[in-house]
Protein backbone atom coordinates (compact mmCIF):
# COMPACT_ATOMS: atom_id res chain seq x y z
CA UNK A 1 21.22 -227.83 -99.02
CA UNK A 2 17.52 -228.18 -99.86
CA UNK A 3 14.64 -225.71 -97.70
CA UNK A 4 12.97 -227.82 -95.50
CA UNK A 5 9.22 -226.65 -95.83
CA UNK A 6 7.51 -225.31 -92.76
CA UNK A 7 6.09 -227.32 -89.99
CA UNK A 8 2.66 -227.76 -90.00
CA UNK A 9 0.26 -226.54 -87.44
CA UNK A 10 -0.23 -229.74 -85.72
CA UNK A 11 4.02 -230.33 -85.64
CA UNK A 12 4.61 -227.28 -84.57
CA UNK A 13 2.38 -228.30 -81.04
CA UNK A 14 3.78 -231.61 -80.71
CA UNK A 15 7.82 -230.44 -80.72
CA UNK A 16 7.05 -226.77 -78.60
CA UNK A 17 4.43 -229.16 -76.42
CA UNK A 18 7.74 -230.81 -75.38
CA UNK A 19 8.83 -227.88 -74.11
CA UNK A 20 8.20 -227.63 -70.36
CA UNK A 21 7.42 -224.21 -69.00
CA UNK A 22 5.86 -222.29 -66.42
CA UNK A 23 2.82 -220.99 -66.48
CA UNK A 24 2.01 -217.26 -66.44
CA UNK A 25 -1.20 -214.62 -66.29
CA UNK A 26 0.23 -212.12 -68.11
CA UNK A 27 -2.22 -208.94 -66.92
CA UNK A 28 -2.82 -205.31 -67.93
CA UNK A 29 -5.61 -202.66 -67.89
CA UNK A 30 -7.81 -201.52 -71.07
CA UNK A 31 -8.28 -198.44 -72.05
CA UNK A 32 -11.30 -197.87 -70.06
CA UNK A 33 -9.54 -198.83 -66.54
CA UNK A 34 -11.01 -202.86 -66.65
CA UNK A 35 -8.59 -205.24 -65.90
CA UNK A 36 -7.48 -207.60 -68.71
CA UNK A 37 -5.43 -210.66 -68.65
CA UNK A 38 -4.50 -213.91 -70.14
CA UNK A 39 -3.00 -216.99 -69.59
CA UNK A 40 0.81 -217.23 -71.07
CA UNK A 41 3.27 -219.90 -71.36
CA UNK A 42 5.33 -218.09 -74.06
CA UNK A 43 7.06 -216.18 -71.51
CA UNK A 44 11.11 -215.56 -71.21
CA UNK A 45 13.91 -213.56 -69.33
CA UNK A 46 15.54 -211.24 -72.09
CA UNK A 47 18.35 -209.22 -70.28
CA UNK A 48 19.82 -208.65 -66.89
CA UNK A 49 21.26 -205.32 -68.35
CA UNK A 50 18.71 -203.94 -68.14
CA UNK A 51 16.22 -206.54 -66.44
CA UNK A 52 14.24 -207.56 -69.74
CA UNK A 53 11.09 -209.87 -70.21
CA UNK A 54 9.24 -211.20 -73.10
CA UNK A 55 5.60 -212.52 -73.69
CA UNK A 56 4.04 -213.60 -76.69
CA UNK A 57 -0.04 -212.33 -76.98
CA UNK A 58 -2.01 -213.39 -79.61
CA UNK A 59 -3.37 -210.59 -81.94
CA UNK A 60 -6.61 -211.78 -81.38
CA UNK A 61 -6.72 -211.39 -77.62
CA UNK A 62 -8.00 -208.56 -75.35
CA UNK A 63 -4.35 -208.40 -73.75
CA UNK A 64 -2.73 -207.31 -77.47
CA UNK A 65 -5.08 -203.92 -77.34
CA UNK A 66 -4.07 -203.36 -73.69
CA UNK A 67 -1.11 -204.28 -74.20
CA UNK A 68 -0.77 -201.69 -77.58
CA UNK A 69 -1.41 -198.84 -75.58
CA UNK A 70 -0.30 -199.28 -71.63
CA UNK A 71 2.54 -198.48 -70.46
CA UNK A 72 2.55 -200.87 -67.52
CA UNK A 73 1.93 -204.68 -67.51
CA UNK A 74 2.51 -207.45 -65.02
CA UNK A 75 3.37 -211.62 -64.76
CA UNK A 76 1.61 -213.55 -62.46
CA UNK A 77 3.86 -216.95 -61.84
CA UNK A 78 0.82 -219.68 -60.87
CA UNK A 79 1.43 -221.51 -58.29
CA UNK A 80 0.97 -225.56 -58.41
CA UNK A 81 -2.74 -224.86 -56.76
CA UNK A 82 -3.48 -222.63 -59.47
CA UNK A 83 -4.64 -225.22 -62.61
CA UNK A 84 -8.16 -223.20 -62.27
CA UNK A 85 -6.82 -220.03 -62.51
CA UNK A 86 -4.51 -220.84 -65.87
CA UNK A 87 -7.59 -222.46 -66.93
CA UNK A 88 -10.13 -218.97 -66.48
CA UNK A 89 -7.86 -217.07 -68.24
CA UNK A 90 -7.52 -218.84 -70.99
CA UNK A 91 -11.13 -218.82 -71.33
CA UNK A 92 -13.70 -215.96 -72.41
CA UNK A 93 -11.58 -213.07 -72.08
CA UNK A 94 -15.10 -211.42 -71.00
CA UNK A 95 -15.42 -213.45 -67.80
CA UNK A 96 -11.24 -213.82 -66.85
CA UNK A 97 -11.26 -212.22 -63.56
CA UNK A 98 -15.06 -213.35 -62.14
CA UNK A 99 -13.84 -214.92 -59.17
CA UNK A 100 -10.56 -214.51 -59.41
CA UNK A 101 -8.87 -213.05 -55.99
CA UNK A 102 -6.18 -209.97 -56.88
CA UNK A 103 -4.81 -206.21 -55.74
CA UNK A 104 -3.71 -203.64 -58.16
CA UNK A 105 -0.17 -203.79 -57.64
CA UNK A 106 2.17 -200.10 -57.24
CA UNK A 107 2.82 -200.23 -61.47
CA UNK A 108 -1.51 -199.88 -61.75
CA UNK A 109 -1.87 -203.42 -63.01
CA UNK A 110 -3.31 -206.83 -61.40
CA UNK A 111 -1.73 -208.71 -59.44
CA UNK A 112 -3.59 -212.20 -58.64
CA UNK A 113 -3.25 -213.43 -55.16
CA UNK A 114 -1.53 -216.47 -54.47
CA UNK A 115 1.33 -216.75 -57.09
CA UNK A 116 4.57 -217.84 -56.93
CA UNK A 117 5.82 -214.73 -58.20
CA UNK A 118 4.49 -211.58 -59.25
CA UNK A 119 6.67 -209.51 -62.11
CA UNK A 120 5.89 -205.83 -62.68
CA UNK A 121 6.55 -204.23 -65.78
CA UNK A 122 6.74 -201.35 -67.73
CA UNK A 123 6.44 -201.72 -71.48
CA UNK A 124 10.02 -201.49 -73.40
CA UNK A 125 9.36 -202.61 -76.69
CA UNK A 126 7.19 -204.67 -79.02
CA UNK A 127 7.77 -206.48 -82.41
CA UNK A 128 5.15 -207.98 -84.19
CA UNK A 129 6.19 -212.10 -84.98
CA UNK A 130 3.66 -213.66 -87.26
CA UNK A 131 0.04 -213.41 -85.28
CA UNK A 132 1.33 -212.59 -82.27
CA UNK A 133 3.16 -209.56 -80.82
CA UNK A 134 6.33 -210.28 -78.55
CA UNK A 135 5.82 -207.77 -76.04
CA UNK A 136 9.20 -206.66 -73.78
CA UNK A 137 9.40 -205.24 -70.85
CA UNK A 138 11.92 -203.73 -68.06
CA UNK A 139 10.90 -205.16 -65.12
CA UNK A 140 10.43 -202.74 -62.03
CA UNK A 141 10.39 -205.35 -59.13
CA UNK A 142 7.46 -207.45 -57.72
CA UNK A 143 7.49 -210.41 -55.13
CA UNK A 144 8.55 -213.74 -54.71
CA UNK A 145 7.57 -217.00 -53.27
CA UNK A 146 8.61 -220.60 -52.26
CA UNK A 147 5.39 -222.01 -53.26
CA UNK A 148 5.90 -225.00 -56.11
CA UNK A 149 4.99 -223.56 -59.88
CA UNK A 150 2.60 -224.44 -61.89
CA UNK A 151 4.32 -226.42 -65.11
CA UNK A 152 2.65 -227.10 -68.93
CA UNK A 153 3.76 -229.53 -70.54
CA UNK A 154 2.27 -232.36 -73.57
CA UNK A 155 -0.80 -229.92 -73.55
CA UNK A 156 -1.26 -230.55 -69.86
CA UNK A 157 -0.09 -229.51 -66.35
CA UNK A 158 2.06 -231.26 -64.10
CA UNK A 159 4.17 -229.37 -61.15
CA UNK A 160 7.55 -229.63 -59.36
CA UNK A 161 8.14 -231.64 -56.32
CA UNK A 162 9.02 -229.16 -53.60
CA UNK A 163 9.31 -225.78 -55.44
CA UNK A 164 12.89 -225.94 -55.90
């Protein structure tokens, strides 16, 4: 069987962008007590034995540093509403929370108001996976809603019906 060479960059977007999947803040606190967060759709359930998450960061981003040394970290599941919010955070990392209505939740890290779900974390393991870092962690609890998700999909956003 001949090696099939790598997809290119552009491929690569076109297959994963049909791929629906919610859309995450994934959100942590620096080094000197700021918040920090980013917008994630590379986000998966690991393990129910023990209760095991994954998100991909970027080594570029401000979440990767965080994310190096905390202990703690948190998911924010947007809500349908939310476009604006997925949007800011995937923006200057500098300006991500201007604006932006949250609490520090009981793990230390931000939770953003309004979400379908909120998923607190504490940091279980990380493996590096070409520029990003696939950070796990065991969840500790958080809060759930019935509000309708926010979905990406085709390099856009689109939601569910009625949240179901």
């Amino acid at each position: 069987m001949t090696a099939l060479p790598a997809a290119t960059a552009e491929e690569f977007r076109a297959l994963m962008g049909r791929f629906a999947s919610g859309v995450t803040v994934a959100t942590a606190v620096d080094g000197d007590g700021r918040p920090v967060g980013m917008t994630a759709t590379a986000v998966a359930a690991v393990s129910l034995d023990p209760p095991l998450v994954l998100v991909c960061v970027n080594h570029g981003d401000a979440l990767h540093g965080a994310l190096e040394r905390a202990g703690t970290f948190g998911l924010n599941v947007l809500a349908s509403d939310q476009e604006v919010v997925s949007r800011r955070f995937a923006g200057d990392a500098a300006a991500r929370f201007d604006g932006v209505a949250y609490r520090i939740g009981p793990n230390g890290v931000p939770v953003l108001d309004g979400v379908v779900a909120s998923i607190l974390c504490e940091r279980w393991h990380a493996v590096p996976a070409g520029d990003h870092t696939l950070f796990i962690g065991r969840v500790l609890g958080g809060t759930a809603t019935e509000r309708a998700p926010l979905v990406h999909f085709r390099g856009g956003y689109t939601t569910t019906e009625d949240g179901a």
